[in-house]
N, C-alpha and C. Protein backbone atom coordinates (compact mmCIF):
# COMPACT_ATOMS: atom_id res chain seq x y z
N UNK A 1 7.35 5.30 -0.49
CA UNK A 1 7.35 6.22 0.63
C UNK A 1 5.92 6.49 1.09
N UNK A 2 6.05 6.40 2.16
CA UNK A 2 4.34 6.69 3.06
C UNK A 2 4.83 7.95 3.05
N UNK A 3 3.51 9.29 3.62
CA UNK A 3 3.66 10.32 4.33
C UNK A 3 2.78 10.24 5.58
N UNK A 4 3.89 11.08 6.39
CA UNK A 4 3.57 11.06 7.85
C UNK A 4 2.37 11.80 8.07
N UNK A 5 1.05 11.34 8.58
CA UNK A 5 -0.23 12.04 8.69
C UNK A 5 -0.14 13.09 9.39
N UNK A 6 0.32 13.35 10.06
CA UNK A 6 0.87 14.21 11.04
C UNK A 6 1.47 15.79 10.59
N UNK A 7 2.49 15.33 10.06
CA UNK A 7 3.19 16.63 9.60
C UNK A 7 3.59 16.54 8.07
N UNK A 8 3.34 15.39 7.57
CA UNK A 8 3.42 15.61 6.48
C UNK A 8 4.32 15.25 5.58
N UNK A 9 5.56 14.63 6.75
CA UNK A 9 7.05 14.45 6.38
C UNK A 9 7.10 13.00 5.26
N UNK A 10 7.55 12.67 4.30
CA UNK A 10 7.88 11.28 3.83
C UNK A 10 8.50 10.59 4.70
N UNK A 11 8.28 9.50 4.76
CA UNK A 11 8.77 7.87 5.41
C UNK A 11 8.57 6.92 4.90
N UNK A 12 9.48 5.79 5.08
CA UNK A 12 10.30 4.76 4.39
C UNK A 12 9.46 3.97 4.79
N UNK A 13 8.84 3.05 4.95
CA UNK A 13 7.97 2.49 5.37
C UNK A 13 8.48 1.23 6.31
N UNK A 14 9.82 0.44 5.06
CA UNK A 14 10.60 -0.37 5.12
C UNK A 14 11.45 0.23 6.06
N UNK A 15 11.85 1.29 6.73
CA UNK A 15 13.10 1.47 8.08
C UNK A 15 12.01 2.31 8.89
N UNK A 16 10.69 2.36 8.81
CA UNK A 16 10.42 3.33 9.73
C UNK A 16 10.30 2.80 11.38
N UNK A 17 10.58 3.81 12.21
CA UNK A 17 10.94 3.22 13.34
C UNK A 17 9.54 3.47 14.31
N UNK A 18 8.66 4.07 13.47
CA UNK A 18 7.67 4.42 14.05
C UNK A 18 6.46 3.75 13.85
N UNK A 19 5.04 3.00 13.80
CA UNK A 19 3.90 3.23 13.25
C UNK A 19 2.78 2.53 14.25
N UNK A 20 1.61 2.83 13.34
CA UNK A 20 0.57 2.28 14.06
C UNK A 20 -0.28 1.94 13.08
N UNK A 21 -1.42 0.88 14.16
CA UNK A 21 -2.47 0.81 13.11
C UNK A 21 -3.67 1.08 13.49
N UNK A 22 -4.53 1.24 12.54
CA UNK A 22 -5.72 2.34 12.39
C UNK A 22 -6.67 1.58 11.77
N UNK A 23 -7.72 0.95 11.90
CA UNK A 23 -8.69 0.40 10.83
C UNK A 23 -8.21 -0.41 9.80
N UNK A 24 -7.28 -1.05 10.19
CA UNK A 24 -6.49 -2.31 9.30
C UNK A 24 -5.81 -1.70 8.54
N UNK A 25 -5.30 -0.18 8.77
CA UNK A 25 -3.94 0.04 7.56
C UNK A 25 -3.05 0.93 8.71
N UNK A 26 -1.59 0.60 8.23
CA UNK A 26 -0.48 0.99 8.60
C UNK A 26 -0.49 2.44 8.43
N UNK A 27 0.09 4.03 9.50
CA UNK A 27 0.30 4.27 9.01
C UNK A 27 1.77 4.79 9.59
N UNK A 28 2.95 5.46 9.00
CA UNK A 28 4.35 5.41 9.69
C UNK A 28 4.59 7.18 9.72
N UNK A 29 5.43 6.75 10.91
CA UNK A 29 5.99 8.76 11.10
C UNK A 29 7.21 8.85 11.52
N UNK A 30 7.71 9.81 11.37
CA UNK A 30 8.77 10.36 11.24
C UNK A 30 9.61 10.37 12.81
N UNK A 31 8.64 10.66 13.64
CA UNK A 31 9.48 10.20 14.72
C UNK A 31 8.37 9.90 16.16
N UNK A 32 8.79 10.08 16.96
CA UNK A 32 7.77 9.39 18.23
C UNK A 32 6.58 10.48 18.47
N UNK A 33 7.11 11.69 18.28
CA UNK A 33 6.20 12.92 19.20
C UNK A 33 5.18 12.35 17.53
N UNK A 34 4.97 12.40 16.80
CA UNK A 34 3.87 12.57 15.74
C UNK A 34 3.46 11.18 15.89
N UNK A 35 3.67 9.98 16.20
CA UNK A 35 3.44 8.68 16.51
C UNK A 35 2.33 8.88 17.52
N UNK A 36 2.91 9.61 18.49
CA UNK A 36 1.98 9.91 20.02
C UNK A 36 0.97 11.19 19.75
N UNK A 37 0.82 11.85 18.45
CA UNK A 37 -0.12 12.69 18.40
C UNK A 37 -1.04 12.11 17.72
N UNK A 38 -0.46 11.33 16.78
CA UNK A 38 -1.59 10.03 15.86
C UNK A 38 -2.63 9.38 16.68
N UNK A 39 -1.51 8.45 17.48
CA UNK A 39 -2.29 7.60 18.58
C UNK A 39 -3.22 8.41 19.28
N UNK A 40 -3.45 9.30 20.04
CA UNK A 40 -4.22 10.61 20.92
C UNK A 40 -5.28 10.53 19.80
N UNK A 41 -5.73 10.92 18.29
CA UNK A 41 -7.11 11.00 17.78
C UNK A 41 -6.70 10.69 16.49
N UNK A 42 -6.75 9.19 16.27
CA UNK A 42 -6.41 8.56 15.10
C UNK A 42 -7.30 9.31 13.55
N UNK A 43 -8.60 9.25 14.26
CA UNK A 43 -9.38 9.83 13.62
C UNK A 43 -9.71 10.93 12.67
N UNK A 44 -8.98 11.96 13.21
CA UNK A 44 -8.04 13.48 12.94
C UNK A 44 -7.49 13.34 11.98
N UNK A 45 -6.42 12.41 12.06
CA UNK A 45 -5.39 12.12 10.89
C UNK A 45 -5.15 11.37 9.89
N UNK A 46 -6.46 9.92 9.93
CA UNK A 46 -6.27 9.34 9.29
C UNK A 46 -6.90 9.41 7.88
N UNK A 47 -8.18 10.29 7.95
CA UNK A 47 -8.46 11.03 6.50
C UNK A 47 -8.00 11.07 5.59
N UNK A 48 -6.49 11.73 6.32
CA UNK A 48 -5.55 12.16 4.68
C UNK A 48 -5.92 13.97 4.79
N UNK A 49 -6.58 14.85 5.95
CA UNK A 49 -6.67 15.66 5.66
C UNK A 49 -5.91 16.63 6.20
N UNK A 50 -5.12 17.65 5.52
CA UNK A 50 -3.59 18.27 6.75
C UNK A 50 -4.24 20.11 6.05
C-alpha cells in the first residue's frame, strides 16, 4: 500500500486509478481532486511531509 501524499489516505498501488510522477517515483491517490492538488505543487507533497 502507497499513502496518498495528499491526505494521507492508503492506496493500492496495483488498482489505483489515480497517479503521477514526480522525480522518477510514482506517487498514487485516492481519487482525482488530490491527484489535481499533487500535480498544482508536486513539491509540497512529495517530501513525505503532512
Amino acid at each position: 500500500m502507497a499513502k496518498d501524499p495528499v491526505c494521507g489516505m492508503n492506496v493500492d498501488e496495483r488498482t489505483a486509478k489515480f497517479k503521477s510522477e514526480y522525480k522518477g517515483k510514482f506517487y498514487y491517490f485516492c481519487s482525482g481532486h488530490c491527484k489535481e492538488t499533487f500535480d498544482k505543487n508536486p513539491a509540497k507533497y512529495a517530501g513525505g511531509h503532512m
